[in-house]
C-alpha atoms as a PDB file:
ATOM      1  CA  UNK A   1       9.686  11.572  18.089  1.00  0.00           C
ATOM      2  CA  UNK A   2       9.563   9.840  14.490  1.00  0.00           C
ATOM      3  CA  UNK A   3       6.800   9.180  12.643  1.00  0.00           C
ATOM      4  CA  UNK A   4       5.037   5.674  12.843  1.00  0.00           C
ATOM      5  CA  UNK A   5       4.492   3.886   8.908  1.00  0.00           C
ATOM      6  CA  UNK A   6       1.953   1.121   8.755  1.00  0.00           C
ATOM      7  CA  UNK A   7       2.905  -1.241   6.496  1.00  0.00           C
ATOM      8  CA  UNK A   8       0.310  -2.231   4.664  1.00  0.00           C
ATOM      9  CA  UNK A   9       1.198  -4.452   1.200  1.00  0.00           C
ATOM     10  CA  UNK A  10       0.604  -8.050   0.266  1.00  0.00           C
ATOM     11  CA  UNK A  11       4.007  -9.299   1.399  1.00  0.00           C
ATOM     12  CA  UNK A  12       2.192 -10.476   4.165  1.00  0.00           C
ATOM     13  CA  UNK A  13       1.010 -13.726   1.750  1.00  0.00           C
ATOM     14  CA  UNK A  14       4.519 -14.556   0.593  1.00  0.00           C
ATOM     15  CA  UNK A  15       5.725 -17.807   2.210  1.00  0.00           C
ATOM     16  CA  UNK A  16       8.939 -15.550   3.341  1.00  0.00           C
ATOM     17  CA  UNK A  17       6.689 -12.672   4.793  1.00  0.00           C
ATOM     18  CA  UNK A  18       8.263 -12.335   8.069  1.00  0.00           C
ATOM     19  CA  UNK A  19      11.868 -12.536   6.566  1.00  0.00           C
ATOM     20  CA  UNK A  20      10.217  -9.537   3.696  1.00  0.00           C
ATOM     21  CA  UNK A  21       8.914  -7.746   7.195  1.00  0.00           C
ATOM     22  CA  UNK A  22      12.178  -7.737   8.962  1.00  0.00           C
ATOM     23  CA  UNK A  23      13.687  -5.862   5.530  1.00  0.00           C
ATOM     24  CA  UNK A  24      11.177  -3.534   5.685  1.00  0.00           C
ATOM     25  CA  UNK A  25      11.686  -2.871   9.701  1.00  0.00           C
ATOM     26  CA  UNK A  26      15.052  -2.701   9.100  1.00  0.00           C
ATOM     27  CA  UNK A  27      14.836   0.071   6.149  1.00  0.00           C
ATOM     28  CA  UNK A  28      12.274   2.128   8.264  1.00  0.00           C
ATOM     29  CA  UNK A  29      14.591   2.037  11.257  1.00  0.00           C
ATOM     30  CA  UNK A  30      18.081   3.276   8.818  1.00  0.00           C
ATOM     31  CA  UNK A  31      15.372   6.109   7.950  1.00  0.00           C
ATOM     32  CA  UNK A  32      14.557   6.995  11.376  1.00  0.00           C
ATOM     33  CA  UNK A  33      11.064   5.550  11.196  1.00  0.00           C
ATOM     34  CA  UNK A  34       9.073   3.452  13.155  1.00  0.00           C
ATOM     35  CA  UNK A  35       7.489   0.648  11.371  1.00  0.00           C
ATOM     36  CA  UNK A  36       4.109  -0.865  12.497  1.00  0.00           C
ATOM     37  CA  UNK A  37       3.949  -4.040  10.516  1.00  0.00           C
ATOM     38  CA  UNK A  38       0.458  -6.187  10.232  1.00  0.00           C
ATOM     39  CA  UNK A  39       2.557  -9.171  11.073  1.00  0.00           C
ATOM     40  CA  UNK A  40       3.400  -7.532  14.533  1.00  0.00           C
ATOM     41  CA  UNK A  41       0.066  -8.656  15.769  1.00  0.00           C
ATOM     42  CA  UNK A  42      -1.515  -8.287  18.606  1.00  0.00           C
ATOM     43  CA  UNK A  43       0.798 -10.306  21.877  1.00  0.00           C
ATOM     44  CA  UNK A  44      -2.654  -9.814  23.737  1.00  0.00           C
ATOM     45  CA  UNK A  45      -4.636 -11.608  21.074  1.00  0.00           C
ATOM     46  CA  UNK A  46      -4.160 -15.636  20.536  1.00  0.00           C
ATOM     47  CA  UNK A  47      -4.865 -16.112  16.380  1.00  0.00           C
ATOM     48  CA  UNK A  48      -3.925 -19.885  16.976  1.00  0.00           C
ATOM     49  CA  UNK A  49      -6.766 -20.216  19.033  1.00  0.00           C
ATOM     50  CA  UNK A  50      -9.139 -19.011  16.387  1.00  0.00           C
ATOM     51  CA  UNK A  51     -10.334 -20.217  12.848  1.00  0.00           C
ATOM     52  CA  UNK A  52     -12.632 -18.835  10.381  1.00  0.00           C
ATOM     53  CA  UNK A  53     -15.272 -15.513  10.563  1.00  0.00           C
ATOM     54  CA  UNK A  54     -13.683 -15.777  14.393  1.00  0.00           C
ATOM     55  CA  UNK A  55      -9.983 -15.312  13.270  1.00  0.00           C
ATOM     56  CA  UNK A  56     -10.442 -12.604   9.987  1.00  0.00           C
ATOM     57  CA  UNK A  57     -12.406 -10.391  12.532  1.00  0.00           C
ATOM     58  CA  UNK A  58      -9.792 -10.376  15.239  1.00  0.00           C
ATOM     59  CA  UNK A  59      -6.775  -9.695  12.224  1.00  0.00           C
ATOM     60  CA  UNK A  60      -9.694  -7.197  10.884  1.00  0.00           C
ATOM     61  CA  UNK A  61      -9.891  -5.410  14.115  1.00  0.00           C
ATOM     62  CA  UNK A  62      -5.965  -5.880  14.869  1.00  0.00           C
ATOM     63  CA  UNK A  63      -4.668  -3.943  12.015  1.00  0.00           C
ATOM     64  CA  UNK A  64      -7.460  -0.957  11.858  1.00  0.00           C
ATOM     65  CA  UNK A  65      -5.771  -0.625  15.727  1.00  0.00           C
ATOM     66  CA  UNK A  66      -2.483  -0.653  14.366  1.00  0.00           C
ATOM     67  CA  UNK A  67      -3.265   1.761  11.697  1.00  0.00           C
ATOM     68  CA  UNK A  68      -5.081   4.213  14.124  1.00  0.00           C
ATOM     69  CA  UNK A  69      -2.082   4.306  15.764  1.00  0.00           C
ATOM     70  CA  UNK A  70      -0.056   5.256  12.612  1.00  0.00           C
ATOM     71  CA  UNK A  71       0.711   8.501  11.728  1.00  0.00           C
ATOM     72  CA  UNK A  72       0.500   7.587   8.021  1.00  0.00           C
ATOM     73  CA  UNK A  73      -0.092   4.789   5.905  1.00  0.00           C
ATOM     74  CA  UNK A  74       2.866   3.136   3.266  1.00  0.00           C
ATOM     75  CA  UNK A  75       1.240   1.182   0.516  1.00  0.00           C
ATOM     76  CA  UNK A  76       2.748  -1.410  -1.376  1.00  0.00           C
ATOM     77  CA  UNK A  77       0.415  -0.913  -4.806  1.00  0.00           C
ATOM     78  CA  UNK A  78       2.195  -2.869  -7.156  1.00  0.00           C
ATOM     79  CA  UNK A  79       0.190  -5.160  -8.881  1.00  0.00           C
ATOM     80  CA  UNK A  80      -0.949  -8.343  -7.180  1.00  0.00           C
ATOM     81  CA  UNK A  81      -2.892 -11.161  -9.050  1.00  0.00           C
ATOM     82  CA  UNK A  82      -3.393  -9.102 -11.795  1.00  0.00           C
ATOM     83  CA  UNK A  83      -3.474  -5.644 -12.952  1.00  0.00           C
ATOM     84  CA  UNK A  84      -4.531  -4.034  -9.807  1.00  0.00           C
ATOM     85  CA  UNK A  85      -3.049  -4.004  -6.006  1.00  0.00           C
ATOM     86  CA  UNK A  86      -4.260  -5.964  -3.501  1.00  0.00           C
ATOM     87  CA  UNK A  87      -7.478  -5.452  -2.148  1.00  0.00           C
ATOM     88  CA  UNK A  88      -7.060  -5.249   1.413  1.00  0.00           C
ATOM     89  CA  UNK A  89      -3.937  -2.944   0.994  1.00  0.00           C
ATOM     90  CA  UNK A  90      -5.947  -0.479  -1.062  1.00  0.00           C
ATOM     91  CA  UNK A  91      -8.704  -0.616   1.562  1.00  0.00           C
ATOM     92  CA  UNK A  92      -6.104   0.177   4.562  1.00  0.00           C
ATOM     93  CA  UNK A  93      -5.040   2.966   2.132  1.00  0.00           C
ATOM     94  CA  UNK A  94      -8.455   4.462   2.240  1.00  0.00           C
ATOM     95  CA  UNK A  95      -9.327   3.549   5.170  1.00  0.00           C
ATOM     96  CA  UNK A  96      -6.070   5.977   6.652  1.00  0.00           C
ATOM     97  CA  UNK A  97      -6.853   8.100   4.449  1.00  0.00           C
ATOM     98  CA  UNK A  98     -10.679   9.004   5.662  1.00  0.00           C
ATOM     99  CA  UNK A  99      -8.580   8.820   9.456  1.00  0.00           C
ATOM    100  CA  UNK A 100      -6.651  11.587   8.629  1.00  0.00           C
ATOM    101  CA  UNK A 101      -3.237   9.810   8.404  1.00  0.00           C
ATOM    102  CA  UNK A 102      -0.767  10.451   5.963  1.00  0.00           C
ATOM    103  CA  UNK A 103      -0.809   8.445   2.657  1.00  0.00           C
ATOM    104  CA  UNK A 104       2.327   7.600   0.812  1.00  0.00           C
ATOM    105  CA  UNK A 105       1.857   4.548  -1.918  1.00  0.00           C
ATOM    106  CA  UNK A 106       4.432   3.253  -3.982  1.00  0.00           C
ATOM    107  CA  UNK A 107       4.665   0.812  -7.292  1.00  0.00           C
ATOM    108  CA  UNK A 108       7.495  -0.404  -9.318  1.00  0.00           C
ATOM    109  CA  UNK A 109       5.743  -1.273 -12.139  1.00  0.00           C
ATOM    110  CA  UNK A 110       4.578   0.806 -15.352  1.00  0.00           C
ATOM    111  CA  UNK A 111       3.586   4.116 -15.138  1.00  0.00           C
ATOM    112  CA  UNK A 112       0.165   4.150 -16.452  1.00  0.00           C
ATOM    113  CA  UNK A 113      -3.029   2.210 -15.772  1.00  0.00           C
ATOM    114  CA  UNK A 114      -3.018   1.268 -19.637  1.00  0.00           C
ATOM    115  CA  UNK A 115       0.815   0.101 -19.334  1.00  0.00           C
ATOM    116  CA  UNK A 116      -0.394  -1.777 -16.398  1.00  0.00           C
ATOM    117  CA  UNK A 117      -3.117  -3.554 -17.592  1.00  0.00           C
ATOM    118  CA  UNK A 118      -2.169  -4.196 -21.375  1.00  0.00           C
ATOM    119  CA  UNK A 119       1.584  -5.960 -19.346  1.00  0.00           C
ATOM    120  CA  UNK A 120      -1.177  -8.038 -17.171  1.00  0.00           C
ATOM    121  CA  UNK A 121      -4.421  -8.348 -18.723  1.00  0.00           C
ATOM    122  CA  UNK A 122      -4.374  -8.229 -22.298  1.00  0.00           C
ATOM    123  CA  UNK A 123      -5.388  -6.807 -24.909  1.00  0.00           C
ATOM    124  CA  UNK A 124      -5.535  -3.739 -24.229  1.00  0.00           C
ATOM    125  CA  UNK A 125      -7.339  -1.405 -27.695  1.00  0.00           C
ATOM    126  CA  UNK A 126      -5.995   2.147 -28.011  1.00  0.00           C
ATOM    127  CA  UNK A 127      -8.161   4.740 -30.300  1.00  0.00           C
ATOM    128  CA  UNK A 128      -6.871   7.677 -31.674  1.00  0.00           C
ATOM    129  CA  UNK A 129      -8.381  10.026 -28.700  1.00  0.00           C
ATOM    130  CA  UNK A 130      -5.827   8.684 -26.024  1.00  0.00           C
ATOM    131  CA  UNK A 131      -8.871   6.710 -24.597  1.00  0.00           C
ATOM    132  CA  UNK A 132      -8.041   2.623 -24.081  1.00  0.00           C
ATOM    133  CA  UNK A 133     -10.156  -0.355 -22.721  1.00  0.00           C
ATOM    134  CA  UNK A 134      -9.226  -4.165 -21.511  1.00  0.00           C
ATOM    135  CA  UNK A 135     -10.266  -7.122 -23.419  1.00  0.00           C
ATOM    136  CA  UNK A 136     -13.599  -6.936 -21.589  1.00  0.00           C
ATOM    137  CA  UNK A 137     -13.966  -3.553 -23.299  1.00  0.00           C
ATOM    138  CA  UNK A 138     -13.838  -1.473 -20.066  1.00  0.00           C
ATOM    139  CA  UNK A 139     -12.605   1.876 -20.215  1.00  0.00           C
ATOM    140  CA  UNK A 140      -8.898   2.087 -18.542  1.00  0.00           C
ATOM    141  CA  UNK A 141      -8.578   5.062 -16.560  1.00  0.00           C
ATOM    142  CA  UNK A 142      -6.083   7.669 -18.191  1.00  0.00           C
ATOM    143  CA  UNK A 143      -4.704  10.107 -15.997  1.00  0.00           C
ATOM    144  CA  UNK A 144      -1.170   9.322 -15.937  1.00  0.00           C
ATOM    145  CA  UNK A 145      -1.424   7.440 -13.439  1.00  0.00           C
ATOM    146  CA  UNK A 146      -0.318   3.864 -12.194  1.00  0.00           C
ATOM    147  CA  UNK A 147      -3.548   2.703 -10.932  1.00  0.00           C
ATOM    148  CA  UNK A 148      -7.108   4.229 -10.132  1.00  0.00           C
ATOM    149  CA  UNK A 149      -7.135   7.698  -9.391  1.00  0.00           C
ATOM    150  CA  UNK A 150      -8.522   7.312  -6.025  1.00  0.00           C
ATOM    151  CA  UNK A 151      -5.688   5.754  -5.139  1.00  0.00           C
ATOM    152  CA  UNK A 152      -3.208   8.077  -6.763  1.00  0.00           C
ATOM    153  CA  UNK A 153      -4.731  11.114  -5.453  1.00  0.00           C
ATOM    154  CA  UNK A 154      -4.954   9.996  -2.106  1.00  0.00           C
ATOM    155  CA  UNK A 155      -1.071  11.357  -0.953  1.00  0.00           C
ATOM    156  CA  UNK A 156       1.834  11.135  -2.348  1.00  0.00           C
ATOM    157  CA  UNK A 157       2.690   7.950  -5.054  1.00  0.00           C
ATOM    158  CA  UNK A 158       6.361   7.404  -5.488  1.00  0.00           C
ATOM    159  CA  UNK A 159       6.981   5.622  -8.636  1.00  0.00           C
ATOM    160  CA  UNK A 160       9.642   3.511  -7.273  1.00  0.00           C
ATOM    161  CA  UNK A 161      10.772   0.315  -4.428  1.00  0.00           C
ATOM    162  CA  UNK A 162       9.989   0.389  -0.982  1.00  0.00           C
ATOM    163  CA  UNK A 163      12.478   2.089   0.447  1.00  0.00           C
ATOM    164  CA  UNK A 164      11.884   5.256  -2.291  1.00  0.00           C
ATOM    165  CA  UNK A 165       9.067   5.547  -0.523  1.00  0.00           C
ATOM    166  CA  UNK A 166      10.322   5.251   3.024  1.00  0.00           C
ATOM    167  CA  UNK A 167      12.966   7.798   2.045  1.00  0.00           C
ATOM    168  CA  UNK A 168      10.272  10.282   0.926  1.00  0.00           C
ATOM    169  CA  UNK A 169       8.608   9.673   4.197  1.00  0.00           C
ATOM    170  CA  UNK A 170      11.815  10.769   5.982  1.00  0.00           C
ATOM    171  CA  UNK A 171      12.293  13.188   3.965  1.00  0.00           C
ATOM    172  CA  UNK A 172       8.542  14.382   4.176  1.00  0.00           C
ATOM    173  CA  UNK A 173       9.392  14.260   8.101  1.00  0.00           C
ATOM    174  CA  UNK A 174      12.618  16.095   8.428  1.00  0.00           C
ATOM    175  CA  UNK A 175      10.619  18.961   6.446  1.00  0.00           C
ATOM    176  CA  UNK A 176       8.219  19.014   8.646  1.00  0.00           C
ATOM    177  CA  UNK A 177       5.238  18.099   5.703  1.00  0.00           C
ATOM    178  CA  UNK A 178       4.632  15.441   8.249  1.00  0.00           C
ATOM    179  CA  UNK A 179       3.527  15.274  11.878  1.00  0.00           C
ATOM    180  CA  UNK A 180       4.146  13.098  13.937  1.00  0.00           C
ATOM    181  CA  UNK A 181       2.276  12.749  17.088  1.00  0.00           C
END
């Protein structure tokens, strides 16, 4: 049986999101994966028939479904709108996460929060002590890490595309690191 990936990443808000979808299908299948994309939907659920509250709580409830029936979670975390990942993909992280699923996240993008954030919301003032803060003078997390560390440190962050982090996966599977159900 191969392990089921939910999807979860802001591609979903790109005017070609199903075209971006199908790529990302199509990797996960050449890796022996299968994909559970939020733009799969629900067939037994009409959207076009809702609007509002009405329709974010069915897609709310529609993709916690699909992610319960994950057996881990693939996060797109590269910065969106800013410095930090989308919102909704870092809650579907977490939200796996506290289920128990596997978490794999991946970013393209620098390699440190204070890289991050000094590339996309600057200035960012180093002192001597390693510490940094934003132009807001907040402190900027520095662990090493690409983004907040309860993000980083919830499974494994590949520093790389999409499909470094579906590989990983596969390889994560064919070692047996992850199990599928």
């Amino acid at each position: 049986m191969s392990a089921r990936l939910y999807l979860a990443g802001f591609e979903v808000f790109a005017p070609d999101g199903e075209q971006r979808a199908a790529k990302m299908r199509q990797i996960c299948a050449d890796h022996g994966l299968e994909p559970i994309s939020p733009l799969d939907g629900d067939k037994s659920t009409n959207l076009d028939e809702l609007s509002g509250t009405d329709l974010a709580a069915a897609i709310f409830r529609i993709n916690v479904e699909m992610i319960e029936r994950a057996d881990a979670v693939v996060g797109n975390l590269n910065p969106f709108r800013g410095p930090d990942p989308d919102a909704g993909t870092c809650w579907e992280v977490g939200y796996g996460y506290g289920r128990g699923k596997a978490v794999y996240v991946y970013t393209e993008g620098p390699s440190t929060a204070i890289d991050r954030t000094e590339l996309h919301y600057p200035p960012v003032t180093r002192h001597e002590d390693g510490s940094a803060v934003d132009r807001d003078g907040m402190t900027i997390e520095n662990f090493g890490q690409p983004f907040n560390l309860m993000l980083a440190c919830c499974g494994t962050a590949v520093q790389g595309t999409f499909e470094d982090c579906v590989r990983q996966v596969a390889e994560d599977v064919k070692a047996g690191k992850l199990p599928v159900s």
